[in-house]
Protein backbone atom coordinates (compact mmCIF):
# COMPACT_ATOMS: atom_id res chain seq x y z
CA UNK A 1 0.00 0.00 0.00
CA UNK A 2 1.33 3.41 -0.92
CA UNK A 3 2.97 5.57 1.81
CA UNK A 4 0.56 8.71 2.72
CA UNK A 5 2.36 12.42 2.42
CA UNK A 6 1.16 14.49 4.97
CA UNK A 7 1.14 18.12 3.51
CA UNK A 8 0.47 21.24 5.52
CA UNK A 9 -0.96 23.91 2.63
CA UNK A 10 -0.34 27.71 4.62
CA UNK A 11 -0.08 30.32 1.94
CA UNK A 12 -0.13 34.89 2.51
CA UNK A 13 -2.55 36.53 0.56
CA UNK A 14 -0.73 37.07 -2.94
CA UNK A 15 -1.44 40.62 -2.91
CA UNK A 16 -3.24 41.73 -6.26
CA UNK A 17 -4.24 38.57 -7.42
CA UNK A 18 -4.70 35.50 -5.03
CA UNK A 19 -6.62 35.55 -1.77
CA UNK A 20 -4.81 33.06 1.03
CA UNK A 21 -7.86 30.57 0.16
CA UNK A 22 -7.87 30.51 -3.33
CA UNK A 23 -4.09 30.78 -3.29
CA UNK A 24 -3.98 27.37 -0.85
CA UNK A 25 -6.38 26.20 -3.32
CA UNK A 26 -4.16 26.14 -6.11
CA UNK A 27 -1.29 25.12 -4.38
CA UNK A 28 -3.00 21.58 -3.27
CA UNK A 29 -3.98 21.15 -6.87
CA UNK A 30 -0.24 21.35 -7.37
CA UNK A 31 0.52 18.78 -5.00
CA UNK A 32 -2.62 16.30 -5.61
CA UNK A 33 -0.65 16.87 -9.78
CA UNK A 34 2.54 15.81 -8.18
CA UNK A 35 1.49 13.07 -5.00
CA UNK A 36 -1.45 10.90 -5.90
CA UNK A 37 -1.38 10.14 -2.34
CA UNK A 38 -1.09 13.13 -0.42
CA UNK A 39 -3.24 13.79 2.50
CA UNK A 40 -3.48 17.64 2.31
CA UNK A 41 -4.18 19.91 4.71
CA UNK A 42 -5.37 23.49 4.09
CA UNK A 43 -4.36 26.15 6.62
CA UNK A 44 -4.26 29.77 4.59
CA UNK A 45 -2.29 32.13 7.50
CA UNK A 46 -2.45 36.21 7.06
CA UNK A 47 -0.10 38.34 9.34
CA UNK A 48 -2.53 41.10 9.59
CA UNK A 49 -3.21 42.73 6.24
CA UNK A 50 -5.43 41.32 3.37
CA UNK A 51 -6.93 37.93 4.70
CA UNK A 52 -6.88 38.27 8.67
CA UNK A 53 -10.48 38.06 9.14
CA UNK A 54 -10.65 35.11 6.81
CA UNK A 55 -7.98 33.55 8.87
CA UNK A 56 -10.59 33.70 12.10
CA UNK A 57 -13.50 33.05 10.11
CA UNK A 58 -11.46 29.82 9.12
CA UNK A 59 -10.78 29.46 12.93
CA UNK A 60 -14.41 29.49 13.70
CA UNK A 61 -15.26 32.70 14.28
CA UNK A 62 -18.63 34.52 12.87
CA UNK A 63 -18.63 36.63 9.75
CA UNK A 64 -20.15 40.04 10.68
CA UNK A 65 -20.41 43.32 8.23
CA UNK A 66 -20.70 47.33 8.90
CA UNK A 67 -21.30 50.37 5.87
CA UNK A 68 -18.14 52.12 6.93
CA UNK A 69 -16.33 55.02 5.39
CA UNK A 70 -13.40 54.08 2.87
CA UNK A 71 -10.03 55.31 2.68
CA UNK A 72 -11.20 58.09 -0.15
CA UNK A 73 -14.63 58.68 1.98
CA UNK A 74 -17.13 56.92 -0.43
CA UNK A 75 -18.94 54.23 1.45
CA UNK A 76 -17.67 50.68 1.39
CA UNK A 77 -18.89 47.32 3.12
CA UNK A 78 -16.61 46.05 5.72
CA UNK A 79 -16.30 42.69 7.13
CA UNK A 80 -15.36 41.57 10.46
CA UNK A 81 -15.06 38.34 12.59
CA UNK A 82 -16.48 37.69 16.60
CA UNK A 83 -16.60 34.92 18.59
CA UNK A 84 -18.10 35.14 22.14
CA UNK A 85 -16.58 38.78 23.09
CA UNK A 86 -13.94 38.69 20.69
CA UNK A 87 -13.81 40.37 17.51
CA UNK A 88 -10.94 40.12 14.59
CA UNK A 89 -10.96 43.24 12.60
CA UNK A 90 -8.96 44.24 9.24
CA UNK A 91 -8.07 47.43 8.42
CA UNK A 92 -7.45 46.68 4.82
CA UNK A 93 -11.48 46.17 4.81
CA UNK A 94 -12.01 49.38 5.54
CA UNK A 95 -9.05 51.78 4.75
CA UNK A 96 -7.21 49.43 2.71
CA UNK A 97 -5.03 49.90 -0.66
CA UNK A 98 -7.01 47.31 -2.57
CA UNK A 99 -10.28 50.19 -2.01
CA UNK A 100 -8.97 52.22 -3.41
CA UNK A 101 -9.46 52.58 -7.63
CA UNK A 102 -6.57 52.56 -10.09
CA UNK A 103 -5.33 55.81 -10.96
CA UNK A 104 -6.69 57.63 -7.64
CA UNK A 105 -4.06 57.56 -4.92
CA UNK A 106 -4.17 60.09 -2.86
CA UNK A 107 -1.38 59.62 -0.33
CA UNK A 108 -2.47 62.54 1.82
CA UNK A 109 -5.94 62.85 2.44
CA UNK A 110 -6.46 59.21 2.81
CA UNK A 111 -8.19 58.54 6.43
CA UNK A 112 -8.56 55.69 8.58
CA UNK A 113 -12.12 56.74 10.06
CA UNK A 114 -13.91 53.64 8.31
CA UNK A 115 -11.62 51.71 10.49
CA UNK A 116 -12.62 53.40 13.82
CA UNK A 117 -16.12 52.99 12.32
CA UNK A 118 -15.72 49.34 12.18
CA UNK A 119 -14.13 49.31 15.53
CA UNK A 120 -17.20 50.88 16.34
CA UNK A 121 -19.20 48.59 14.70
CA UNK A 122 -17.67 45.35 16.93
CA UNK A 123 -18.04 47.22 20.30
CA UNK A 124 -21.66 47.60 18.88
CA UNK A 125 -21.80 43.58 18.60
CA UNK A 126 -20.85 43.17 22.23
CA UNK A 127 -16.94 42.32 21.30
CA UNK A 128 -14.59 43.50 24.34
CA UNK A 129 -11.17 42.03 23.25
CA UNK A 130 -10.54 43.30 19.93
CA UNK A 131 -7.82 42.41 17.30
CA UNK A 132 -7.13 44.61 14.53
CA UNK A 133 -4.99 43.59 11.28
CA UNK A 134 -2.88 46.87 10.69
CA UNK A 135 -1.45 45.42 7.24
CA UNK A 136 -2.76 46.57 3.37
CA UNK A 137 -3.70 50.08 4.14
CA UNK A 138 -3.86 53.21 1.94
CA UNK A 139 -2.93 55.91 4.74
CA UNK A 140 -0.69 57.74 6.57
CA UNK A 141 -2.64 59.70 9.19
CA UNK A 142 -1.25 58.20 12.00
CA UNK A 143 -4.45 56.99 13.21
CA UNK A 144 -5.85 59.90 13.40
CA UNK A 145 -9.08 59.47 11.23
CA UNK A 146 -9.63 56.07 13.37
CA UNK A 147 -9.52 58.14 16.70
CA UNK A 148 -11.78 60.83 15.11
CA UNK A 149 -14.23 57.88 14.34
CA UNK A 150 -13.95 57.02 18.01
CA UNK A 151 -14.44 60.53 19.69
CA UNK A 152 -11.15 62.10 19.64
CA UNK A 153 -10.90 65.93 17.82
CA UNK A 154 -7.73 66.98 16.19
CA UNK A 155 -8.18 70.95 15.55
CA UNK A 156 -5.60 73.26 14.14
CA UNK A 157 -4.48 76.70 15.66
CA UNK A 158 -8.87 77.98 15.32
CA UNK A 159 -10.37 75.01 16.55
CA UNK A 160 -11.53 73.66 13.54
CA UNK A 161 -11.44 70.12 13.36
CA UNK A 162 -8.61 69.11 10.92
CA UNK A 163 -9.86 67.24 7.49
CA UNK A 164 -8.62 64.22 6.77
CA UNK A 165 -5.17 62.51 6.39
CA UNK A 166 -1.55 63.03 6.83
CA UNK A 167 -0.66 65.85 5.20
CA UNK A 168 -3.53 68.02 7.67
CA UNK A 169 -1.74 67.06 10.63
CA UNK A 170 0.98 69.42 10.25
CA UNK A 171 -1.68 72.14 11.11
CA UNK A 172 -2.54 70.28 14.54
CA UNK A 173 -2.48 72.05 17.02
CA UNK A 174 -4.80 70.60 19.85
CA UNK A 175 -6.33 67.35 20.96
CA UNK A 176 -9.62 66.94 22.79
CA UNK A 177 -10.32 63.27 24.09
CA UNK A 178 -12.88 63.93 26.08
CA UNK A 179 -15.48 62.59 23.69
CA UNK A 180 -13.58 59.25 22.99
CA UNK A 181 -15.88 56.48 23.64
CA UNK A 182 -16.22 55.08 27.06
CA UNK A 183 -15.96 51.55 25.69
CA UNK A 184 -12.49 51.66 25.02
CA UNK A 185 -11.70 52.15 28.67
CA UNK A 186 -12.88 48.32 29.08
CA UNK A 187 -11.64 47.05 26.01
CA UNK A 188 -8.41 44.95 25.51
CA UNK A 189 -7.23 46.08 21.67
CA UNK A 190 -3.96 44.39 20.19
CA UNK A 191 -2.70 45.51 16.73
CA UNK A 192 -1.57 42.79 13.96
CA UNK A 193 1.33 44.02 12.63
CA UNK A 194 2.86 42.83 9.55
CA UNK A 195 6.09 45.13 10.01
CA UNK A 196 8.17 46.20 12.84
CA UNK A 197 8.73 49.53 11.22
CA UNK A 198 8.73 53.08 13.88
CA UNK A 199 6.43 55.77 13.25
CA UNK A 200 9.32 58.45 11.77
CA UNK A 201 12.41 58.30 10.20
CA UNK A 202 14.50 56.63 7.43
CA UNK A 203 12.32 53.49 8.23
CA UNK A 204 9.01 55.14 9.16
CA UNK A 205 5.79 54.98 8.18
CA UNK A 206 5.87 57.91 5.37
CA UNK A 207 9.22 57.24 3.95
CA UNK A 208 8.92 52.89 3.44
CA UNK A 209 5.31 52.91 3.02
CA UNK A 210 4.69 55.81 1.43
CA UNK A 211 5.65 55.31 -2.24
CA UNK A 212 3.18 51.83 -2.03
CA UNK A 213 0.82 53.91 -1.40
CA UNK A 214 0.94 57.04 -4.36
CA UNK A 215 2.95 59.52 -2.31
CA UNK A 216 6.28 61.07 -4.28
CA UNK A 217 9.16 62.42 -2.56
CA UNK A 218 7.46 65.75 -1.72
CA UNK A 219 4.73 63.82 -0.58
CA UNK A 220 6.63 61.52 1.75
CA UNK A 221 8.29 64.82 3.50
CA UNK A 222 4.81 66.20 3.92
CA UNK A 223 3.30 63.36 5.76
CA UNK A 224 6.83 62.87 8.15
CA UNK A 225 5.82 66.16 8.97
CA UNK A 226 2.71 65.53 9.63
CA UNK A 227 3.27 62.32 11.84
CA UNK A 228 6.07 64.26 13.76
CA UNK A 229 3.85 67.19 14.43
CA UNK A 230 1.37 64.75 15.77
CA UNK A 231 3.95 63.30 17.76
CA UNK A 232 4.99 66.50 19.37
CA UNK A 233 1.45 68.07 20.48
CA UNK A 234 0.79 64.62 21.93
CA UNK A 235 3.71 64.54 23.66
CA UNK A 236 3.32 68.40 24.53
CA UNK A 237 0.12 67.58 26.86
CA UNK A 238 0.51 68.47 30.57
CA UNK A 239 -1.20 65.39 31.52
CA UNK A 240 -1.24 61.90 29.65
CA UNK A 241 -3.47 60.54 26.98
CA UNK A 242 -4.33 57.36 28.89
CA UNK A 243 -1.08 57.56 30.72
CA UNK A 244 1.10 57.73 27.26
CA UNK A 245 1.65 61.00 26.13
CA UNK A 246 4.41 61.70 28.01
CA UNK A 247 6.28 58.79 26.47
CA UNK A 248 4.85 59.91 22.80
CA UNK A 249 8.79 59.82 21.24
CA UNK A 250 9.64 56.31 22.79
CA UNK A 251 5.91 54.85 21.57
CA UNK A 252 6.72 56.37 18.21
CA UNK A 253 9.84 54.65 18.07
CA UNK A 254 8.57 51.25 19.31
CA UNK A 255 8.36 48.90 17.07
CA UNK A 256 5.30 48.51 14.50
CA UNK A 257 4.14 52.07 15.53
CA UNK A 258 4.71 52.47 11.81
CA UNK A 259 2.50 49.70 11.19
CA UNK A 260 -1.04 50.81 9.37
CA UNK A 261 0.77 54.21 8.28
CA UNK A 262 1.32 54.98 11.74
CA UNK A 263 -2.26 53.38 13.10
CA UNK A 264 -0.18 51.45 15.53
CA UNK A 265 0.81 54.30 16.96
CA UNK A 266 -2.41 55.84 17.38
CA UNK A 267 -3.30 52.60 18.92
CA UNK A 268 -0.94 52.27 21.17
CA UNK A 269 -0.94 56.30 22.27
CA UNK A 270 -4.38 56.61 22.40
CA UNK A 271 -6.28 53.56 22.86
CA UNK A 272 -3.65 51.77 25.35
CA UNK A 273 -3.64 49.31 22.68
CA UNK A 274 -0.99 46.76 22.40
CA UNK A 275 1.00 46.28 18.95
CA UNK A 276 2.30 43.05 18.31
CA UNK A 277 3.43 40.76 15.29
CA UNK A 278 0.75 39.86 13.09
CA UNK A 279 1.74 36.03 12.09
CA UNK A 280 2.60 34.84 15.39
CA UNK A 281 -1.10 36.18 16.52
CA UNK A 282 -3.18 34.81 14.13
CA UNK A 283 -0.77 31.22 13.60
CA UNK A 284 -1.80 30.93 16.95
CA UNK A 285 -5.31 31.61 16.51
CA UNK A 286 -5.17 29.06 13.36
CA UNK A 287 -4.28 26.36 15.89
CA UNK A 288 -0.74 25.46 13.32
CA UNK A 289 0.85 24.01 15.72
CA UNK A 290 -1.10 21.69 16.29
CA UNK A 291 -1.44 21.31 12.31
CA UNK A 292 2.14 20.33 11.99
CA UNK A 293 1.58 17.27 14.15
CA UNK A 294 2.76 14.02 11.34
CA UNK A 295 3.23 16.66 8.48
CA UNK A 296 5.73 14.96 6.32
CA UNK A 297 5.69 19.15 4.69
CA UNK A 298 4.82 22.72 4.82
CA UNK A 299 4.45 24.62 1.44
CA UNK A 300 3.92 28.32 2.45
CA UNK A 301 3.40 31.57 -0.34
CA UNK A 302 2.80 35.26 -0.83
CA UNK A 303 3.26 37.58 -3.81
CA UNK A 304 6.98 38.55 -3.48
CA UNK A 305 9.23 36.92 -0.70
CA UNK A 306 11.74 40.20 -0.12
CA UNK A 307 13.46 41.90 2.82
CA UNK A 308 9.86 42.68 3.96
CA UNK A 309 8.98 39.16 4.48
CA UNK A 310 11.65 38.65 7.27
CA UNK A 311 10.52 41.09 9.14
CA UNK A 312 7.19 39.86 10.10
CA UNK A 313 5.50 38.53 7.31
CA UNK A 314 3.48 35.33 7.91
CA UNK A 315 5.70 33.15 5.51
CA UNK A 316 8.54 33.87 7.44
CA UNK A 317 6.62 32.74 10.59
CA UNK A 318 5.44 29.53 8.93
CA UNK A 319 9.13 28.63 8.51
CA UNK A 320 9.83 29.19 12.06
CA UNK A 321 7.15 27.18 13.43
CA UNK A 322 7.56 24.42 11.22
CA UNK A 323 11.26 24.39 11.23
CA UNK A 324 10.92 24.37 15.46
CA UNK A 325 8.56 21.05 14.53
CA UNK A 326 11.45 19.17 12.72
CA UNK A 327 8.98 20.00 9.45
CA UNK A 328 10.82 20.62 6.16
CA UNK A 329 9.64 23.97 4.62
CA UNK A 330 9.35 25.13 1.06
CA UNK A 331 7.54 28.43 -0.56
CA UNK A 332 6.19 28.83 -3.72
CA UNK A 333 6.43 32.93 -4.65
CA UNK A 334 5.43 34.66 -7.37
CA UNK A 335 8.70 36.53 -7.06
CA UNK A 336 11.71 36.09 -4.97
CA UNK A 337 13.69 38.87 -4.13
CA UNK A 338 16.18 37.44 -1.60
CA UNK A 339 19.43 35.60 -1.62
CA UNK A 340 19.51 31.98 -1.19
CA UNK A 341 21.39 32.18 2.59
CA UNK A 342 18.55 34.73 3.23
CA UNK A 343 15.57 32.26 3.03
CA UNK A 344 17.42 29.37 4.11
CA UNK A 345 18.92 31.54 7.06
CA UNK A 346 15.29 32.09 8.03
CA UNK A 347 14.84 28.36 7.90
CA UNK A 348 12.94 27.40 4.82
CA UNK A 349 14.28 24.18 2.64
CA UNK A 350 13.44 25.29 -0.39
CA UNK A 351 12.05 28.69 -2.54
CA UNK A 352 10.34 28.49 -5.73
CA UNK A 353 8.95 31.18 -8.32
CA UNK A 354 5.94 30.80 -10.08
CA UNK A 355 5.84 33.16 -13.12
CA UNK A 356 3.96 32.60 -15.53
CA UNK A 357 4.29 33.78 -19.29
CA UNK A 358 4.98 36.82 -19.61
CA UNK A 359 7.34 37.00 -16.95
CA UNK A 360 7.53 40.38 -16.32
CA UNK A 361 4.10 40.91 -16.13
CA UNK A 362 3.62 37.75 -13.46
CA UNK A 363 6.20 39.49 -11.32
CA UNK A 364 4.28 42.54 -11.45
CA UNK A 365 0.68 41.21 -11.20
CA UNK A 366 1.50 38.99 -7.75
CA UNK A 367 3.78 41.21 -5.98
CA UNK A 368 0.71 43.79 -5.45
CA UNK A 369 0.95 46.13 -7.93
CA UNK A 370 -2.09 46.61 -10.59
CA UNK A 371 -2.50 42.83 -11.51
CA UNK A 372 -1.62 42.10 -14.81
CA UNK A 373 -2.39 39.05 -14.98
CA UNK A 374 -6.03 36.83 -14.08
CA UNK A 375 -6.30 35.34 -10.99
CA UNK A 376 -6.87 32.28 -13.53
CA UNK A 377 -3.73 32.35 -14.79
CA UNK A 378 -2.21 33.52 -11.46
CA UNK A 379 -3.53 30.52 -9.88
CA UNK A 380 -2.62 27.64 -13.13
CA UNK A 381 1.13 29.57 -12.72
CA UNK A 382 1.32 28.85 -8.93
CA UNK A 383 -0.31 24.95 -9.28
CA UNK A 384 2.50 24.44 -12.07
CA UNK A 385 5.42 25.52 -9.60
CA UNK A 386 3.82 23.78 -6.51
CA UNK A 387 3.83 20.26 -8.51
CA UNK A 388 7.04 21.41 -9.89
CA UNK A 389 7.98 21.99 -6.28
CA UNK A 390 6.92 18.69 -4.48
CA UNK A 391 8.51 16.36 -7.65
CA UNK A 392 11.82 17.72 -6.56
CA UNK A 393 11.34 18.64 -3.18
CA UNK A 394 9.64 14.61 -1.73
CA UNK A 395 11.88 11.49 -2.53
């Protein structure tokens, strides 16, 4: 009788094309091509942008939806996951890059209100603990239209309330919390971060982010401003912003307050929120440890494995768990932009590029730019690598 393969299936989100489902779809259609007799199991992972609520709604949470306001203001419909009085929340639903239309960027008014509206929204449905995916957004407001959406007022020099995005902030001049809703105060909020990056600086919010998101050079200087102006009239106050504010530089440097174009510093500042990584969060709320028990393999994904991906993308985490298990590793990209002693480094057997023809256009189309490609062909490319994958990979 033929010897079973036990494959664990735990693709990202390739951004632009594939979601984590349909992308772990197509990758065990590769390996059923490759190992008649595979026994494959399915576990897509997110790290906080594009797929975390899927990722709870696989975990058995409850799908749940709220009209909220998108990142350019028009309304958009928002989904969100609860269980009991816990609630998994994406920001990319509501403020995310994918909302917005091709051709209509607009790096400095985009707001994250719809995303305080859909925090809103899961206080409404009786949620208490709340985590929010700060990965796949448009903005760079620091937060700020989030915290609006929740009661806080920015106002410049007048007392007009600031309009949205970045680029306002640099006329802020005070904040009023007193209308922030009294349900925070007994709410536990953790951030999913998919990056580790600070608010400001070289390695900021504005300055890496930035550029994904439409902003230009003279764009990217306008919103550092902005961030670091919010940072100083926070950390200005006389008193603390729920015991913060007089820390505001050393939150702003912590690590994924850059996260969400700077909502995970808003978070953490205003909301007493904690920020931590994305992957480890929701692995653990995908039960894959306990998926790696008698897995013979893991074959993990995203659009692009690059320097971003070791710093706290989920593929990156799926190599560390598995590897701790004793489980060879592989991915299947649709580009790879790091060095061999990178990826093995950070404990993966084996990396694999699925590009289909044209080539150029396949890198483009699944790293999350404009997709150039259908997520038809996207997904025959990436079951052609997998079985490619497993023939050389298994003995």
């Amino acid at each position: 009788m033929p010897t079973v393969t036990r494959i664990v299936v735990a693709p990202n989100a390739f951004k632009g094309t594939l979601t984590a489902n349909e992308a772990a779809h197509a990758i065990a259609d590769g390996v059923g091509d490759a190992c008649r007799h595979a026994d494959i199991l399915m576990r897509p992972v997110a790290d906080g942008g594009d797929g975390t609520v899927a990722a709870a709604l696989t975990a058995g949470f409850t799908r749940h939806e709220a009209t909220v306001s998108g990142p350019l203001g028009t309304a958009v419909r928002a989904a969100f996951a609860v269980r009991h009085d816990a609630a998994v929340l994406e920001m990319a639903e509501a403020s995310g890059l994918r909302l917005v239309p091709p051709g209509r960027h607009a790096p400095l008014t985009a707001s994250t209100t719809g995303t305080g509206e859909l925090v809103r929204a899961a206080l409404d449905a009786g949620a208490r603990r709340l985590l929010l995916g700060a990965g796949g957004s448009a903005t760079t407001d620091g937060g700020t239209g989030m915290l609006s959406a929740l009661g806080i007022r920015f106002l410049d020099r007048t007392g007009r309330i600031l309009p949205p995005g970045g680029a306002a902030l640099r006329h802020l001049y005070m904040i009023d919390t007193g209308g922030l809703d009294p349900r925070i105060t007994q709410a536990e909020i953790t951030v999913a971060a998919d990056v580790d990056n600070p608010l400001l600086g070289p390695h900021g919010a504005a300055a890496v982010f930035g550029p994904q998101k439409g902003a230009g050079p003279a764009d990217v200087a306008v919103l550092e401003d902005g961030l670091r102006t919010l940072v100083d009239r926070l950390g200005a106050r006389p008193r603390g912003v729920l015991g913060l504010s007089a820390r505001a530089a050393m939150v702003a440097a912590s690590a994924g307050a850059g996260a969400g174009g700077g909502l995970g510093f808003g978070a953490m500042a205003f909301l007493g929120a904690r920020v931590q990584a994305g992957a480890e969060l929701l692995l653990d709320l995908a039960g894959f440890d306990a998926a790696l028990d008698g897995a013979d393999l893991v074959i993990t994904g995203e659009g692009a494995l690059d320097a971003s991906t070791m710093r706290g993308k989920a593929p990156a985490a799926v190599a560390r768990h598995a590897q701790a298990a004793g489980v060879p590793v592989i991915a299947v990209c649709g580009q790879v932009n790091v060095s061999p002693s990178a990826w093995r480094e950070a404990g993966f057997t084996g990396v694999f590029s699925a590009q289909p023809v044209p080539a150029g256009a396949a890198a483009r189309g699944m790293t999350g730019a404009p997709a150039l490609i259908s997520r038809a062909e996207a997904a025959r490319a990436l079951r052609r690598a997998s079985a490619e994958a497993v023939r050389l990979v298994l003995p």
